[in-house]
C-alpha atoms as a PDB file:
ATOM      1  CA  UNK A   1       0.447   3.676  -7.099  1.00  0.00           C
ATOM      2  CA  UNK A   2      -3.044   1.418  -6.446  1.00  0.00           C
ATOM      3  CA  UNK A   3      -3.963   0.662  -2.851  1.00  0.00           C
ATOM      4  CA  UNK A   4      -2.918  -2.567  -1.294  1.00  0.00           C
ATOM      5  CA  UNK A   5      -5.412  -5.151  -0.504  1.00  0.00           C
ATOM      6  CA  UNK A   6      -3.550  -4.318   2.937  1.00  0.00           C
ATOM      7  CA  UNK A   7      -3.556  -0.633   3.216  1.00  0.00           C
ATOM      8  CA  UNK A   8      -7.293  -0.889   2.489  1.00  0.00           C
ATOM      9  CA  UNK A   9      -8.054  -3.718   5.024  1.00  0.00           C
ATOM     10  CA  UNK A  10      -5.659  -1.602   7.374  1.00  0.00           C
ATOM     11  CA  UNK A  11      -7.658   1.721   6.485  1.00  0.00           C
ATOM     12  CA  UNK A  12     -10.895   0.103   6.794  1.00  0.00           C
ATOM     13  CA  UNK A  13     -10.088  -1.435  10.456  1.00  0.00           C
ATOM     14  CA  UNK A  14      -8.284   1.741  11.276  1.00  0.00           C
ATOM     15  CA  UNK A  15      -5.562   0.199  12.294  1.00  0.00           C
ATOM     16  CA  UNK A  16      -1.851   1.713  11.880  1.00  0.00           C
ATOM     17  CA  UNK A  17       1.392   0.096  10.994  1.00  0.00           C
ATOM     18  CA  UNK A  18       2.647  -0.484  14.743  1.00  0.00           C
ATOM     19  CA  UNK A  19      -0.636  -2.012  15.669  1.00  0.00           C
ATOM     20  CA  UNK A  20      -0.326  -4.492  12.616  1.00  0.00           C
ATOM     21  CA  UNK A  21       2.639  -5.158  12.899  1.00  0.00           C
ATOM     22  CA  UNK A  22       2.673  -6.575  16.550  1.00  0.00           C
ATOM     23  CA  UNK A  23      -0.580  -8.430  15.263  1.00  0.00           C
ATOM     24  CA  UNK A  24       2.188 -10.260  13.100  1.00  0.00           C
ATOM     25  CA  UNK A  25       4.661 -10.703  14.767  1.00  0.00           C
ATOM     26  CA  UNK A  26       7.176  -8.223  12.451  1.00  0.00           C
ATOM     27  CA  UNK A  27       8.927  -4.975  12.186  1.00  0.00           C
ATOM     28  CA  UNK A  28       6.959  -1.783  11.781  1.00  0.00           C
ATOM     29  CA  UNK A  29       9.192  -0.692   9.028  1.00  0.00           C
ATOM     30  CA  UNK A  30       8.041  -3.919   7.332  1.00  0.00           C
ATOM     31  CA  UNK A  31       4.296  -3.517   7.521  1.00  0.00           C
ATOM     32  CA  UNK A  32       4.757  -0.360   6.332  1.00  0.00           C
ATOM     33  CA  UNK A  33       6.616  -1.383   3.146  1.00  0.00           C
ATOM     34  CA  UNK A  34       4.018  -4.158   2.264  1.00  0.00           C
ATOM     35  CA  UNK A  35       1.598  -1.721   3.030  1.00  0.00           C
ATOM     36  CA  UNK A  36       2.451   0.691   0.095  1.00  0.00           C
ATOM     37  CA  UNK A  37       3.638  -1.779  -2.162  1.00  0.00           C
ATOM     38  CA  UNK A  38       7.562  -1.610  -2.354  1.00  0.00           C
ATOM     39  CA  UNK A  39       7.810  -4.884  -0.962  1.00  0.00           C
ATOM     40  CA  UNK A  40       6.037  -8.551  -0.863  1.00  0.00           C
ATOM     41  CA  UNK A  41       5.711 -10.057   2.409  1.00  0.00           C
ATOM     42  CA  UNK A  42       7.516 -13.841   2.742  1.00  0.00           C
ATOM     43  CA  UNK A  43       5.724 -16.853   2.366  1.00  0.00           C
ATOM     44  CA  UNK A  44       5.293 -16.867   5.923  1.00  0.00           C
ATOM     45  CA  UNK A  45       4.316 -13.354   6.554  1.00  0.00           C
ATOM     46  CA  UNK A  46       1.416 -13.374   3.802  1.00  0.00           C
ATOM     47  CA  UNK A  47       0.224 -16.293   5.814  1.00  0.00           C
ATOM     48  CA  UNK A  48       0.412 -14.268   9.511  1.00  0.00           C
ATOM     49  CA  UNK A  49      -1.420 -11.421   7.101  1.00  0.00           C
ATOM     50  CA  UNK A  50      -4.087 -14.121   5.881  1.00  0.00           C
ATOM     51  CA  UNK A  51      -4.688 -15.422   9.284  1.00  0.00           C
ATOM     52  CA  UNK A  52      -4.834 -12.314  11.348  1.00  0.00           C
ATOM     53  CA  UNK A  53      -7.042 -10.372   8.553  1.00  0.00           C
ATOM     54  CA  UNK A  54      -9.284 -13.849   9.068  1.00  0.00           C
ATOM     55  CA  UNK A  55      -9.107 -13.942   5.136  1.00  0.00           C
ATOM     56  CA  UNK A  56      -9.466 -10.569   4.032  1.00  0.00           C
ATOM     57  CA  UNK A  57      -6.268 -10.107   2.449  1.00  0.00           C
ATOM     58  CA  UNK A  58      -5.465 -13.528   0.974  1.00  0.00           C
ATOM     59  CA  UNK A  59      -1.830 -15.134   0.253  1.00  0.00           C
ATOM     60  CA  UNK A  60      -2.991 -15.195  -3.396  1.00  0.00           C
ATOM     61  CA  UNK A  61      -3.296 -11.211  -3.096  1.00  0.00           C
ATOM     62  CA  UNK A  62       0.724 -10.787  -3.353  1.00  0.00           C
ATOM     63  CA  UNK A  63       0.669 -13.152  -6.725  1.00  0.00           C
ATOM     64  CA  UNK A  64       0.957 -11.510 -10.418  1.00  0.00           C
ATOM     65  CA  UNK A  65      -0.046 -13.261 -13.055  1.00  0.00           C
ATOM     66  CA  UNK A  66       2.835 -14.557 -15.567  1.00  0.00           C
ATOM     67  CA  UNK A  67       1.804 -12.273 -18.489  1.00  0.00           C
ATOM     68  CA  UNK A  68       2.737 -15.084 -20.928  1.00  0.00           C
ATOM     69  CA  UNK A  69       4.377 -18.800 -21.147  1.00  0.00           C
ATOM     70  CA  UNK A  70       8.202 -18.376 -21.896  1.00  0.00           C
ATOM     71  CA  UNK A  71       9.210 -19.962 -24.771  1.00  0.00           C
ATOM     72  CA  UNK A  72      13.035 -21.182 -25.397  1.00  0.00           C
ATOM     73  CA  UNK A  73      13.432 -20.540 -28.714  1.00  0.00           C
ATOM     74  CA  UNK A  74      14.408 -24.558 -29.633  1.00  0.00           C
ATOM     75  CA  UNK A  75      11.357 -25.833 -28.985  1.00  0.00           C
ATOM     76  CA  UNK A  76       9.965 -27.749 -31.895  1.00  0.00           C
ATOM     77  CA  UNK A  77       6.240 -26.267 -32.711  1.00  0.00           C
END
C-alpha cells in the first residue's frame, strides 16, 4: 500500500495519531485509519484535515478519478 498524502504530512511534522487527532477534533482510531488508507475521511473531516495541515493535504487528495464515463447501454450513439 502507497503512503497517504496524510501519513507523509504526519511523518514529515512528526506528529502521531493522538496528536492529530485532537488537532481535528476526532477519534484516534479514526486518524489512524485515514492515515493508512482503509478509510476516507467525511466531507467534513477532509476539510478539518485541509485546514489544520494549512493546505498540505487537500480535500481533493481523498478523490479518485472515475476511470471512465458509464454508459447505459440505450443510449443512441
Amino acid at each position: 500500500m502507497s503512503s497517504t498524502p496524510l501519513a507523509r504530512y504526519m511523518k514529515s511534522e512528526e506528529i502521531d495519531d493522538a496528536a492529530f487527532a485532537t488537532l481535528i477534533g476526532k477519534d484516534r482510531s479514526i486518524v489512524n485509519r485515514i492515515r493508512r488508507g482503509l478509510m476516507r475521511p467525511t466531507l467534513d473531516v477532509a476539510a478539518a484535515i485541509e485546514s489544520k495541515t494549512g493546505g498540505a493535504v487537500p480535500m481533493q487528495s481523498w478523490i479518485t478519478p472515475a476511470t471512465s464515463p458509464r454508459r447505459d447501454r440505450g443510449d443512441a450513439r
